[in-house]
PDB file of N, CA and C in Angstrom:
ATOM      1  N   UNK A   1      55.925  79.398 103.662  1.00  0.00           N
ATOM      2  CA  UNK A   1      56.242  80.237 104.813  1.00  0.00           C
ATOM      3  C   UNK A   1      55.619  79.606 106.057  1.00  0.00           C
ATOM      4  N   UNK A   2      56.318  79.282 107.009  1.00  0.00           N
ATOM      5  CA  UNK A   2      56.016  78.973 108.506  1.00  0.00           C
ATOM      6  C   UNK A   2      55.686  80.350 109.086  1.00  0.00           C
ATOM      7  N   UNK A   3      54.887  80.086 110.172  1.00  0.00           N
ATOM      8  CA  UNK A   3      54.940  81.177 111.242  1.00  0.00           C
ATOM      9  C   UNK A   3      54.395  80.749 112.804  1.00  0.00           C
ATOM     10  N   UNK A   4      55.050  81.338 113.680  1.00  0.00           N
ATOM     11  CA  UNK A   4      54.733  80.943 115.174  1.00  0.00           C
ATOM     12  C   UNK A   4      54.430  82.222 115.655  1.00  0.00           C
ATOM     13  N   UNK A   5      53.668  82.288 116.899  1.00  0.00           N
ATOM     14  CA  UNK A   5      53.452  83.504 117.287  1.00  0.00           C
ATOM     15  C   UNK A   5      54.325  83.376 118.714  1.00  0.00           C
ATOM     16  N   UNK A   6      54.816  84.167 118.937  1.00  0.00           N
ATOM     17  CA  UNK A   6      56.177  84.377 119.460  1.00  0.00           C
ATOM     18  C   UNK A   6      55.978  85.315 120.411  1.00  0.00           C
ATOM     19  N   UNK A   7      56.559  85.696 122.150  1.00  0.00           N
ATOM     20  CA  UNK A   7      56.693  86.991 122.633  1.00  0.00           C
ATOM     21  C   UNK A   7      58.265  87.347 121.810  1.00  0.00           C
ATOM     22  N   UNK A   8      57.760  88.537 121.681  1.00  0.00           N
ATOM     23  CA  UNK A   8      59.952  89.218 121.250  1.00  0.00           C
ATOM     24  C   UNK A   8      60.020  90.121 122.376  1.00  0.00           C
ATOM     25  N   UNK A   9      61.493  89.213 122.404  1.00  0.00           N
ATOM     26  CA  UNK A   9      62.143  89.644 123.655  1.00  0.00           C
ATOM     27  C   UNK A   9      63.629  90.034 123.109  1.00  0.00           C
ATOM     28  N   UNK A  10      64.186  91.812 123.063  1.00  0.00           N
ATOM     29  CA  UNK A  10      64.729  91.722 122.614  1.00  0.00           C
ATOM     30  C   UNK A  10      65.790  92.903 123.965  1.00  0.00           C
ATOM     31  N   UNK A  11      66.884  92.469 124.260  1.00  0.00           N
ATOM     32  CA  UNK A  11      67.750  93.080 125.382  1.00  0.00           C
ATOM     33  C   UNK A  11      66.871  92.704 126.362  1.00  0.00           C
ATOM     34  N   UNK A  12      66.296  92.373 127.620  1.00  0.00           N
ATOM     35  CA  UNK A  12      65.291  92.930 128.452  1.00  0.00           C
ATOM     36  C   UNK A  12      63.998  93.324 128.524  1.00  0.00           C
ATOM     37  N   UNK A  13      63.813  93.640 126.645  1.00  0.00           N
ATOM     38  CA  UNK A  13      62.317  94.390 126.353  1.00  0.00           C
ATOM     39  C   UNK A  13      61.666  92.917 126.007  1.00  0.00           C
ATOM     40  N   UNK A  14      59.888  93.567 126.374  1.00  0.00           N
ATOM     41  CA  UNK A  14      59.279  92.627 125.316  1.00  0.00           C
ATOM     42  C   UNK A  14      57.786  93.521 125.331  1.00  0.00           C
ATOM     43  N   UNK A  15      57.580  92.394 123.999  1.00  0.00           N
ATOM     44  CA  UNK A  15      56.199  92.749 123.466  1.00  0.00           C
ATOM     45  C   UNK A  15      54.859  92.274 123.972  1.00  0.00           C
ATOM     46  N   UNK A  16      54.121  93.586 123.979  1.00  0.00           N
ATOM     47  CA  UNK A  16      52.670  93.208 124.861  1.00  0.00           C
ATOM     48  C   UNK A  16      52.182  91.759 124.617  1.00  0.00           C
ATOM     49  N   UNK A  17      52.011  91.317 123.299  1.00  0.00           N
ATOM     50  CA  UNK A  17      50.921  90.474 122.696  1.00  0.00           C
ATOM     51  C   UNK A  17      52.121  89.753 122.035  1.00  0.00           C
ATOM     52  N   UNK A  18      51.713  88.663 121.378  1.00  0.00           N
ATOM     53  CA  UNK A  18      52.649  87.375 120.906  1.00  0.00           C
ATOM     54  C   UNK A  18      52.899  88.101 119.319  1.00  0.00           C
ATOM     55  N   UNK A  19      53.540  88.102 118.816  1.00  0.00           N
ATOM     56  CA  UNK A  19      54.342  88.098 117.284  1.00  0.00           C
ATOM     57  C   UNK A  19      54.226  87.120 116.384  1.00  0.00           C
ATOM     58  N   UNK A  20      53.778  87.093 115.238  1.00  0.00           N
ATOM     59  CA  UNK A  20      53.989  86.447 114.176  1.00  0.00           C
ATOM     60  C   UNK A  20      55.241  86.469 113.486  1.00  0.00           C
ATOM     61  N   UNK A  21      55.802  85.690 114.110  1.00  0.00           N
ATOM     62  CA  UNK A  21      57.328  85.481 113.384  1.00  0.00           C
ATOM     63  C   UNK A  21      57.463  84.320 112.242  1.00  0.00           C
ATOM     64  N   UNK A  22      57.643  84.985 111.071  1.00  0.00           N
ATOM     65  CA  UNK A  22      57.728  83.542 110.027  1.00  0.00           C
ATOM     66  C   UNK A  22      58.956  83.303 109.770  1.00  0.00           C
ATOM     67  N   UNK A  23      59.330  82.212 109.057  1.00  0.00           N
ATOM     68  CA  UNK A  23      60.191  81.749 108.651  1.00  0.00           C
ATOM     69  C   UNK A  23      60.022  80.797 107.333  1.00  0.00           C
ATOM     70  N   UNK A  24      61.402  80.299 106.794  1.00  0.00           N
ATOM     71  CA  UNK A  24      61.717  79.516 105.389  1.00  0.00           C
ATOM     72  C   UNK A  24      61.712  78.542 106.103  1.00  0.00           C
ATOM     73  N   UNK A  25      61.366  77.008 105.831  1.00  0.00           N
ATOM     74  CA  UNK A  25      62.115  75.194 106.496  1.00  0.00           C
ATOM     75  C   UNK A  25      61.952  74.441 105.509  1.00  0.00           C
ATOM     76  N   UNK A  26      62.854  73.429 104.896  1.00  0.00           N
ATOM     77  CA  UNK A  26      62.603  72.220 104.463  1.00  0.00           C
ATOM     78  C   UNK A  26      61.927  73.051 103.043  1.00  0.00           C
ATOM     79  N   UNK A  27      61.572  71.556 102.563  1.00  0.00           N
ATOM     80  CA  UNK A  27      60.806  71.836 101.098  1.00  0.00           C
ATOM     81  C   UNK A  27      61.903  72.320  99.799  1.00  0.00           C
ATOM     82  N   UNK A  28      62.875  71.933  99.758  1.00  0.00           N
ATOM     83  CA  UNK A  28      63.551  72.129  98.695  1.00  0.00           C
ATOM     84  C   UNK A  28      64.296  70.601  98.443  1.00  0.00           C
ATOM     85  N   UNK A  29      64.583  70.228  97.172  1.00  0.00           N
ATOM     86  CA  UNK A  29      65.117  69.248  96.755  1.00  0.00           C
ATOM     87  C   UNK A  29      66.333  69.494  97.236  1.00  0.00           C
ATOM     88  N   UNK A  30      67.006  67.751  97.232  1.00  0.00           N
ATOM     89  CA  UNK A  30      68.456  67.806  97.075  1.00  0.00           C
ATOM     90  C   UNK A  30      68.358  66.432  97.027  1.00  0.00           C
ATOM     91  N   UNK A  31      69.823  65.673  96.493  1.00  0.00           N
ATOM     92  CA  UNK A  31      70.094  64.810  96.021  1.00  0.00           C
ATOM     93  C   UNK A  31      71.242  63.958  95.723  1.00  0.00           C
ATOM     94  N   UNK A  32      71.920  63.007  95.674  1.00  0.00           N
ATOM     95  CA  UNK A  32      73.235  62.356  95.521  1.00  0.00           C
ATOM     96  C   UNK A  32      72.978  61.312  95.016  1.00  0.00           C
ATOM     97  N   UNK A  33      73.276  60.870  93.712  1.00  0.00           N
ATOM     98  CA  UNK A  33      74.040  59.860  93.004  1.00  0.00           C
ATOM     99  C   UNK A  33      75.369  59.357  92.158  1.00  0.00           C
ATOM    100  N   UNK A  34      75.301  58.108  91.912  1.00  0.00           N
ATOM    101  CA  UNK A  34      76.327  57.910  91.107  1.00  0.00           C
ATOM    102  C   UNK A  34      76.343  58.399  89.996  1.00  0.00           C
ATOM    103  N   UNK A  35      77.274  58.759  89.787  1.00  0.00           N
ATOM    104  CA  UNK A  35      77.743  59.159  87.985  1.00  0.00           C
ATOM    105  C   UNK A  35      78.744  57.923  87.319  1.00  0.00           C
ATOM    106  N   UNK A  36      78.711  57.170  86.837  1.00  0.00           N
ATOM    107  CA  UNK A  36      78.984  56.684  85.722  1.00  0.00           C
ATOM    108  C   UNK A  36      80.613  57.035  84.877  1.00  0.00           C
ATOM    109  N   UNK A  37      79.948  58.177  84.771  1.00  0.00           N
ATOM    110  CA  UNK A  37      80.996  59.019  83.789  1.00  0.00           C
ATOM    111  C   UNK A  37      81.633  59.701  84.709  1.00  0.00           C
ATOM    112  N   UNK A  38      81.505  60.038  85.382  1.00  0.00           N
ATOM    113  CA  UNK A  38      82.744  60.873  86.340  1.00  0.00           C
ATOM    114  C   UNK A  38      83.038  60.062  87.199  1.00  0.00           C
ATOM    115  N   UNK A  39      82.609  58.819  87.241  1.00  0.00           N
ATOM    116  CA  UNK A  39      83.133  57.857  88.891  1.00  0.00           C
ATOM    117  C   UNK A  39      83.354  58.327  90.091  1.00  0.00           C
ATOM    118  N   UNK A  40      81.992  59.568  90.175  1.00  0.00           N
ATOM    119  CA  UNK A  40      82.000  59.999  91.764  1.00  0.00           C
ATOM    120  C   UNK A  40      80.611  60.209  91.773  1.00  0.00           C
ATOM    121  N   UNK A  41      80.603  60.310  92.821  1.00  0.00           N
ATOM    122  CA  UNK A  41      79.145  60.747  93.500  1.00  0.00           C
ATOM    123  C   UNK A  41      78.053  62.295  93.144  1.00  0.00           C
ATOM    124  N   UNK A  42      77.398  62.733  92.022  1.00  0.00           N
ATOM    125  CA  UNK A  42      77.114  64.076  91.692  1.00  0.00           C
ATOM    126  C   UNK A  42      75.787  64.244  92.757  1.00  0.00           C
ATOM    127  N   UNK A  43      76.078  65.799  93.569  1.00  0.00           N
ATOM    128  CA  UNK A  43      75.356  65.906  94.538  1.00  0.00           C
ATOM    129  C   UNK A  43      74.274  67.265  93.867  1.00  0.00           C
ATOM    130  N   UNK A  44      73.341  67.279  94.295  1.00  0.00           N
ATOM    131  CA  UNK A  44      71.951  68.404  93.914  1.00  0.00           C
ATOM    132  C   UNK A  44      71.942  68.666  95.329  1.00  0.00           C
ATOM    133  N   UNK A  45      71.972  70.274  95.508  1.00  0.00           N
ATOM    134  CA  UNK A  45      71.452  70.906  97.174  1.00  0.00           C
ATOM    135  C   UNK A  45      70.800  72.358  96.544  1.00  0.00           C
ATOM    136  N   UNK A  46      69.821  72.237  96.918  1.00  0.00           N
ATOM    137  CA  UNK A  46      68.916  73.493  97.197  1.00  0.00           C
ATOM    138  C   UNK A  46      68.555  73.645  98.372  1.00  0.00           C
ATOM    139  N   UNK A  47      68.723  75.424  99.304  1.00  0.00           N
ATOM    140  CA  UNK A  47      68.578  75.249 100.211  1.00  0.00           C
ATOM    141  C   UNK A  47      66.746  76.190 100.212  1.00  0.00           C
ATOM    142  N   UNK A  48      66.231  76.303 101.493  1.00  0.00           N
ATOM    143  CA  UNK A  48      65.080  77.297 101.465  1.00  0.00           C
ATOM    144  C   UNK A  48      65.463  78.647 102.237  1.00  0.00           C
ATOM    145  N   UNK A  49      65.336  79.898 100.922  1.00  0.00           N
ATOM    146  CA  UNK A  49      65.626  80.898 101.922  1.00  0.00           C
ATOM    147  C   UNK A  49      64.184  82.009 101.535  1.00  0.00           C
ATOM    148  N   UNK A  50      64.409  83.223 102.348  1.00  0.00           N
ATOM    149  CA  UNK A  50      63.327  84.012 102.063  1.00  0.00           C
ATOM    150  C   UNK A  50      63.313  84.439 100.538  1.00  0.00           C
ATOM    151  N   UNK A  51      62.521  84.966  99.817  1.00  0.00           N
ATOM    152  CA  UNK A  51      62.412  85.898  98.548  1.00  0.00           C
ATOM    153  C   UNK A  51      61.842  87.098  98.707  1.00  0.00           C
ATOM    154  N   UNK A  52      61.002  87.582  99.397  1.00  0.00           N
ATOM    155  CA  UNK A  52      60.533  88.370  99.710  1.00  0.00           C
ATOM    156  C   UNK A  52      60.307  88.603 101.543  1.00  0.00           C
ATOM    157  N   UNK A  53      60.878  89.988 102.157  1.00  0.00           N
ATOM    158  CA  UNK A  53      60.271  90.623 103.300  1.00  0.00           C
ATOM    159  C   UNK A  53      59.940  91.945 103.146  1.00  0.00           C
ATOM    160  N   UNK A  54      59.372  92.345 104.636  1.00  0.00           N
ATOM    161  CA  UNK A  54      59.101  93.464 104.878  1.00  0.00           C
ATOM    162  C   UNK A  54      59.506  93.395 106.377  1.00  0.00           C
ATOM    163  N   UNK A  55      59.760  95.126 106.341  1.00  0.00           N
ATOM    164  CA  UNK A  55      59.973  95.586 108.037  1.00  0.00           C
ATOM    165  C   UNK A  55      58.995  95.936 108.468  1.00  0.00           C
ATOM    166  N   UNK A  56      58.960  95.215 109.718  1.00  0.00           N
ATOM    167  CA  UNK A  56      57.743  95.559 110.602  1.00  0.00           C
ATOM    168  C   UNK A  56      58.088  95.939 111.874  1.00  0.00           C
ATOM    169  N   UNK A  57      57.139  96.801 112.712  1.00  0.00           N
ATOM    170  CA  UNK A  57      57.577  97.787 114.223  1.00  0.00           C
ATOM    171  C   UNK A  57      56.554  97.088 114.838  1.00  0.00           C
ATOM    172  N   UNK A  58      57.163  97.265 116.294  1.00  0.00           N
ATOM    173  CA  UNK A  58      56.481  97.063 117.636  1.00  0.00           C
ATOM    174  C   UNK A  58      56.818  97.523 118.839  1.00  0.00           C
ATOM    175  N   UNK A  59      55.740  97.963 119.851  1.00  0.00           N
ATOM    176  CA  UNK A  59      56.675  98.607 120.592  1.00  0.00           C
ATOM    177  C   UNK A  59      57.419  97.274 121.875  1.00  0.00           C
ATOM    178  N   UNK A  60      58.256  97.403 122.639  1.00  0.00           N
ATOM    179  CA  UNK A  60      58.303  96.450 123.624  1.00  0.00           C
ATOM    180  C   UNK A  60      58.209  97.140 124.725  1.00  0.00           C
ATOM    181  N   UNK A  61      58.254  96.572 125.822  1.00  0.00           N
ATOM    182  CA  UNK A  61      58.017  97.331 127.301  1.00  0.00           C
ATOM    183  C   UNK A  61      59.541  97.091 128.081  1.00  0.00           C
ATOM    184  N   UNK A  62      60.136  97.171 128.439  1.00  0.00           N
ATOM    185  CA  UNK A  62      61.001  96.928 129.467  1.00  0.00           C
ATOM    186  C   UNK A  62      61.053  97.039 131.042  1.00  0.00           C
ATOM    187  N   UNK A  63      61.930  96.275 131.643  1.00  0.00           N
ATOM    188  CA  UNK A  63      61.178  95.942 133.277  1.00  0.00           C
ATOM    189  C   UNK A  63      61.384  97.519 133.672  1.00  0.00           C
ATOM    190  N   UNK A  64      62.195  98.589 133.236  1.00  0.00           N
ATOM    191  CA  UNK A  64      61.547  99.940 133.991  1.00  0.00           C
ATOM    192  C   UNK A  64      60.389 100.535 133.231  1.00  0.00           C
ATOM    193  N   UNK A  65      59.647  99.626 132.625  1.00  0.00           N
ATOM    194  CA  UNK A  65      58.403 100.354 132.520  1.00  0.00           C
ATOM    195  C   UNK A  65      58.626 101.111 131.198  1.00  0.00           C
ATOM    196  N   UNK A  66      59.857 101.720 130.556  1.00  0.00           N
ATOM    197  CA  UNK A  66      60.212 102.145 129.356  1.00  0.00           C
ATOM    198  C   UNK A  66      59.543 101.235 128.471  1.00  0.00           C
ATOM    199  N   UNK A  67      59.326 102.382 127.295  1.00  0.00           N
ATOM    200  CA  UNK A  67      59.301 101.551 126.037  1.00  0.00           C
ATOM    201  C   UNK A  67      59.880 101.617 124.984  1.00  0.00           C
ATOM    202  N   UNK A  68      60.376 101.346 124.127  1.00  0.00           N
ATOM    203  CA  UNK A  68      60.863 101.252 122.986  1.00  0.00           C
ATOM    204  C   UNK A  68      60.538 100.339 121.595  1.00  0.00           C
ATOM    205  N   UNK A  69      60.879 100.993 120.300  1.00  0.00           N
ATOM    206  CA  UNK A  69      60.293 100.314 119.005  1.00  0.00           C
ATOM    207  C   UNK A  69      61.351  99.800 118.826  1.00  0.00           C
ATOM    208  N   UNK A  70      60.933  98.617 118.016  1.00  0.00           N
ATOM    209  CA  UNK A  70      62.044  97.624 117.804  1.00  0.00           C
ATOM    210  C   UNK A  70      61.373  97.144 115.938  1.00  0.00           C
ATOM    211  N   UNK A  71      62.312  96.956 115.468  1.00  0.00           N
ATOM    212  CA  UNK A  71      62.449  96.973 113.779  1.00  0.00           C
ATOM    213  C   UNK A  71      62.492  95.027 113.550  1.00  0.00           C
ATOM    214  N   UNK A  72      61.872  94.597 112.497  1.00  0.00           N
ATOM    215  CA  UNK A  72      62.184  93.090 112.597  1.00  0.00           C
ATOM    216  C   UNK A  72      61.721  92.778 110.957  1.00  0.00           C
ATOM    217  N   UNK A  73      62.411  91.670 110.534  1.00  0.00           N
ATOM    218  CA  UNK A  73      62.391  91.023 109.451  1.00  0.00           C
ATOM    219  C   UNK A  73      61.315  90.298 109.467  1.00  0.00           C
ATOM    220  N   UNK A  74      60.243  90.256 108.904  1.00  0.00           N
ATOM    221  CA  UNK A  74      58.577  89.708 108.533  1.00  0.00           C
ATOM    222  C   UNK A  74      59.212  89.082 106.959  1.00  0.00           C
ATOM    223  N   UNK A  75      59.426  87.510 106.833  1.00  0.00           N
ATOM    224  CA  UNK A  75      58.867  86.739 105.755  1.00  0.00           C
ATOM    225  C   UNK A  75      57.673  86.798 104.921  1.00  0.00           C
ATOM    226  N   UNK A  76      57.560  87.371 103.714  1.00  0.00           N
ATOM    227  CA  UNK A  76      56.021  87.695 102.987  1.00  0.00           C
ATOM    228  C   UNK A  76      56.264  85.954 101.998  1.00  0.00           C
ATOM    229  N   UNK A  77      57.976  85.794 101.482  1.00  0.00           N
ATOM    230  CA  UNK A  77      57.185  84.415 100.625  1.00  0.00           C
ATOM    231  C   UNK A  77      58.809  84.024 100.972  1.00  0.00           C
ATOM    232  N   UNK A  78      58.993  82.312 100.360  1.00  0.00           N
ATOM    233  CA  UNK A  78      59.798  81.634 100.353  1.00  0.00           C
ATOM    234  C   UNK A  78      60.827  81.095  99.302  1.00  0.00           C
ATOM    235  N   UNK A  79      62.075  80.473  98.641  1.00  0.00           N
ATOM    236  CA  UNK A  79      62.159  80.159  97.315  1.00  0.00           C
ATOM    237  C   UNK A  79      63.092  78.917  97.860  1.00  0.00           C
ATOM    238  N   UNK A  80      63.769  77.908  96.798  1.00  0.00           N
ATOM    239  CA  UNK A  80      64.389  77.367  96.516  1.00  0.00           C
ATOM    240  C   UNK A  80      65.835  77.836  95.744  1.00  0.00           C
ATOM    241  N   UNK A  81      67.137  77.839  96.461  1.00  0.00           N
ATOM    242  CA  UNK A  81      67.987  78.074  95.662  1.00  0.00           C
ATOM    243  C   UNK A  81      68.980  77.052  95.455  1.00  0.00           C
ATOM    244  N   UNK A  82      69.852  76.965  94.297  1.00  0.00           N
ATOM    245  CA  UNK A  82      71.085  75.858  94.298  1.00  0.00           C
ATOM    246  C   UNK A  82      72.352  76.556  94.996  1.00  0.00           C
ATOM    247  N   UNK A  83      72.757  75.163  95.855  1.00  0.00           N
ATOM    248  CA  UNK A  83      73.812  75.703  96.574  1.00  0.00           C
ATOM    249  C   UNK A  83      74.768  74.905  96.385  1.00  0.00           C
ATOM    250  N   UNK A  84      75.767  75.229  96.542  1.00  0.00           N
ATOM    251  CA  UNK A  84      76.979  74.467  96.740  1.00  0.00           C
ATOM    252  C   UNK A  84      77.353  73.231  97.663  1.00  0.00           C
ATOM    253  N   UNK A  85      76.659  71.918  97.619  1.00  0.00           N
ATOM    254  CA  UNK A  85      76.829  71.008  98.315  1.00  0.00           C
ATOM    255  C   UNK A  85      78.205  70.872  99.585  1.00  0.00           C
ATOM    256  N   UNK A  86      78.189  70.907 100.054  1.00  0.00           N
ATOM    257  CA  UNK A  86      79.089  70.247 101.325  1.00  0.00           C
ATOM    258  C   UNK A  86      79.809  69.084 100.546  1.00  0.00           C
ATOM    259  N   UNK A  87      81.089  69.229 100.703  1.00  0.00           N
ATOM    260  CA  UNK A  87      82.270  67.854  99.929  1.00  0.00           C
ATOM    261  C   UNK A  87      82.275  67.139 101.299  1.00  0.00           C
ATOM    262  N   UNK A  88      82.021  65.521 101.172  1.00  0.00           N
ATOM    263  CA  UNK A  88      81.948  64.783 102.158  1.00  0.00           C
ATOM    264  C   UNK A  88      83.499  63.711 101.824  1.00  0.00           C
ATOM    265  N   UNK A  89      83.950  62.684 102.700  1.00  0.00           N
ATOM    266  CA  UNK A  89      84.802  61.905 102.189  1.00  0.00           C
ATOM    267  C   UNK A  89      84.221  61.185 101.148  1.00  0.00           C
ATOM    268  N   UNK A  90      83.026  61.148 101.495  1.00  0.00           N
ATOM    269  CA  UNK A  90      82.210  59.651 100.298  1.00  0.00           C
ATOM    270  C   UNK A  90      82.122  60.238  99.370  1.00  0.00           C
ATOM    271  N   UNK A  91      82.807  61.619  98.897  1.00  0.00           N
ATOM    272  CA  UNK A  91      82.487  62.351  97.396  1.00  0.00           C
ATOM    273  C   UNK A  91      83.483  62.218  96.592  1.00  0.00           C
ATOM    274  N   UNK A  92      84.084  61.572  97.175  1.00  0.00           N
ATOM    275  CA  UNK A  92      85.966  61.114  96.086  1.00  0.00           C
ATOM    276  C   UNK A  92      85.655  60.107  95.506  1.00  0.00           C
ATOM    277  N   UNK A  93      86.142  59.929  94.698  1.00  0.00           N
ATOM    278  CA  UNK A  93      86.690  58.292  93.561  1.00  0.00           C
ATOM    279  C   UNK A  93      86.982  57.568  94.081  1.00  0.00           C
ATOM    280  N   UNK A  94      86.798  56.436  94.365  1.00  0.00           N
ATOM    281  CA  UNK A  94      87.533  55.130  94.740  1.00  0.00           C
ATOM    282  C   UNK A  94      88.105  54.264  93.570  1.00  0.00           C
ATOM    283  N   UNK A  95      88.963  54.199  94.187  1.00  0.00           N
ATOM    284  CA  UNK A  95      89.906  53.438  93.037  1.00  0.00           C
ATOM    285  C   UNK A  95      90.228  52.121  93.414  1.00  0.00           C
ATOM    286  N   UNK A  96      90.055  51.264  92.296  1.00  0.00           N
ATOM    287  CA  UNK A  96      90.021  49.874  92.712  1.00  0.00           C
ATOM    288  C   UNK A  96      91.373  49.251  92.319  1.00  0.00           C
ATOM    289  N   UNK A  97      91.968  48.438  93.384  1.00  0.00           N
ATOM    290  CA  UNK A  97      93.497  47.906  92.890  1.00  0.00           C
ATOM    291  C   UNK A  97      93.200  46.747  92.173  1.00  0.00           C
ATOM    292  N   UNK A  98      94.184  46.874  91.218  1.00  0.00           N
ATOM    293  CA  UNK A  98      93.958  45.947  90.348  1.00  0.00           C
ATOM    294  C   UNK A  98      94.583  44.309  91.058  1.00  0.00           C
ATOM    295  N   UNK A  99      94.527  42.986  90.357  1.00  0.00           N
ATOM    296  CA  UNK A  99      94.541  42.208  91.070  1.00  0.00           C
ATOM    297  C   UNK A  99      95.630  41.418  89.908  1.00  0.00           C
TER     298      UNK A  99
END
């Protein structure tokens, strides 16, 4: 889990003090090689998403001085999932002419 401390600024409003906003990045495998046996390219993609949050409140201020609570997605942990690779041109067969 990343985290930055952040003002939230959300319509016009914002928050007194900076926010701990986390997030998922990077850190998951992925991969592309040859296959042999299938004569294409077999690709591995895992992407990083959350596994666990919680909602968290704050109030914000707005330029008339109003305030209002505002609701937000807090990252508690991170995971690795398999995804469905992106088909590129370089993921086809090439076929070799014979001579």
């Amino acid at each position: 889990v990343d985290s930055k401390l952040t003002v939230m600024e959300v319509n016009g409003c914002v928050s007194a003090e900076p926010v701990n906003v986390t997030s998922c990045a990077g850190r998951c495998k992925s991969s592309s090689i040859y296959s042999a046996a299938a004569n294409t390219m077999m690709h591995h993609c895992e992407c990083c998403h959350e596994a666990k949050t919680s909602t968290r409140r704050l109030e914000l201020t707005c330029s008339d001085g109003s305030k209002v609570q505002h609701s937000y997605t807090h990252v508690e942990t991170c995971h690795c999932s398999k995804e469905e690779c992106p088909i590129s041109s370089t993921s086809k067969p090439q076929r070799r002419r014979r001579r």
